[in-house]
Protein backbone atom coordinates (compact mmCIF):
# COMPACT_ATOMS: atom_id res chain seq x y z
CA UNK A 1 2.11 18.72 -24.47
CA UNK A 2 3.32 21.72 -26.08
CA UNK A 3 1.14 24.37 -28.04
CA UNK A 4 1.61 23.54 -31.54
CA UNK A 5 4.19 24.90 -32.91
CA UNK A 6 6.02 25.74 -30.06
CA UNK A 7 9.13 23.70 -28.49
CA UNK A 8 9.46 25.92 -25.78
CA UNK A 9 6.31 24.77 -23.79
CA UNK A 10 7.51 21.62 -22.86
CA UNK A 11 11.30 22.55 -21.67
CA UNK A 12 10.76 21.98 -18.34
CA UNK A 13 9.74 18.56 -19.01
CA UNK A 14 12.34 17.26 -21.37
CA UNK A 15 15.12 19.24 -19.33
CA UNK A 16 13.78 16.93 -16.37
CA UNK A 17 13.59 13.51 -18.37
CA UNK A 18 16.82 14.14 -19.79
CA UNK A 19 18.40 14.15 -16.33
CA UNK A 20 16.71 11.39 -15.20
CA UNK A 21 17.84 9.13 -18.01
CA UNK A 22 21.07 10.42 -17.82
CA UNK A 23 21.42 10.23 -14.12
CA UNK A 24 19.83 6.98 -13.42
CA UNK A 25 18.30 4.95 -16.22
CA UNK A 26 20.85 5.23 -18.35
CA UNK A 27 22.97 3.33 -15.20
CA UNK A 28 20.63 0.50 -14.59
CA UNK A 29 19.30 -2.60 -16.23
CA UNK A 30 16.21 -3.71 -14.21
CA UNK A 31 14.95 -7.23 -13.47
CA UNK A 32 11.13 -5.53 -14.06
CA UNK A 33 9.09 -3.15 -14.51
CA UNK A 34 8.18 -2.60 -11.26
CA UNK A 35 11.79 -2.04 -9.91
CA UNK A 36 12.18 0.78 -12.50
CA UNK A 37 9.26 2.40 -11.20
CA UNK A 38 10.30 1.99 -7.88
CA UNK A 39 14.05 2.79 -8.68
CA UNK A 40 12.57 5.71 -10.46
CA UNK A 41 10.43 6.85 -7.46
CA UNK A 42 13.17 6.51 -5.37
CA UNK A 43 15.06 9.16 -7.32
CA UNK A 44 12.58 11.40 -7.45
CA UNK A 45 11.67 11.63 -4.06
CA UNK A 46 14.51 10.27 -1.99
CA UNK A 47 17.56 12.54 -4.41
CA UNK A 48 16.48 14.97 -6.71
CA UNK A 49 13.82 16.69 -4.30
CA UNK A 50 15.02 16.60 -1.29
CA UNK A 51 18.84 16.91 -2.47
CA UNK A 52 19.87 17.15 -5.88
CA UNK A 53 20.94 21.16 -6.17
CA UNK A 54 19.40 23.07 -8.88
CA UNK A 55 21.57 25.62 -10.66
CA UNK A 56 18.21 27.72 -10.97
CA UNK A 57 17.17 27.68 -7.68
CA UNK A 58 20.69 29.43 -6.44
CA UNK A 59 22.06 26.15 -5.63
CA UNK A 60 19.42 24.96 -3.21
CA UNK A 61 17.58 21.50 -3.78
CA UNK A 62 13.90 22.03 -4.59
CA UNK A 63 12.66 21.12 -1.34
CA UNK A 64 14.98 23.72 0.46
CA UNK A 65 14.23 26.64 -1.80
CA UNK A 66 10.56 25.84 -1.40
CA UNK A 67 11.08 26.11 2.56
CA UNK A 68 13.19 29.43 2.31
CA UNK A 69 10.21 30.55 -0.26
CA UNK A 70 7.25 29.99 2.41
CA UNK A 71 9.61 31.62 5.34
CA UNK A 72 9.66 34.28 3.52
CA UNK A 73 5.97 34.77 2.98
CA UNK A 74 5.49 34.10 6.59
CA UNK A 75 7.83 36.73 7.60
CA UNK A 76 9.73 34.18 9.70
């Protein structure tokens, strides 16, 4: 939840759920509502993680520029 009075707190947020919908949900009709959430887990974790490039993150997926990040505090 954002501070009152403020939109900007939750940006993050509704910048994510916007790509999800627009992504996936938006594509789909499931049977119940434990496919979504599966369907939906399976995004998250198996695409935009591990793959899905972030224009913020120079490109990289999350996961990747998180690696690069703790090389680099490890002096590797």
């Amino acid at each position: 939840m954002s501070r009152r009075g403020n939109c900007h707190d939750n940006a993050v947020a509704e910048s994510f759920f916007q790509l999800l919908k627009r992504e996936r949900i938006k594509r789909k009709t499931y049977a119940s509502r434990d496919d979504a959430r599966q369907d939906i887990f399976d995004y998250i974790e198996m695409f935009y993680n591990p793959k899905r490039r972030h224009g913020f993150n120079d490109r990289l997926s999350p996961a990747e520029f998180e690696r690069r990040h703790f090389e680099r505090l490890a002096g590797v």
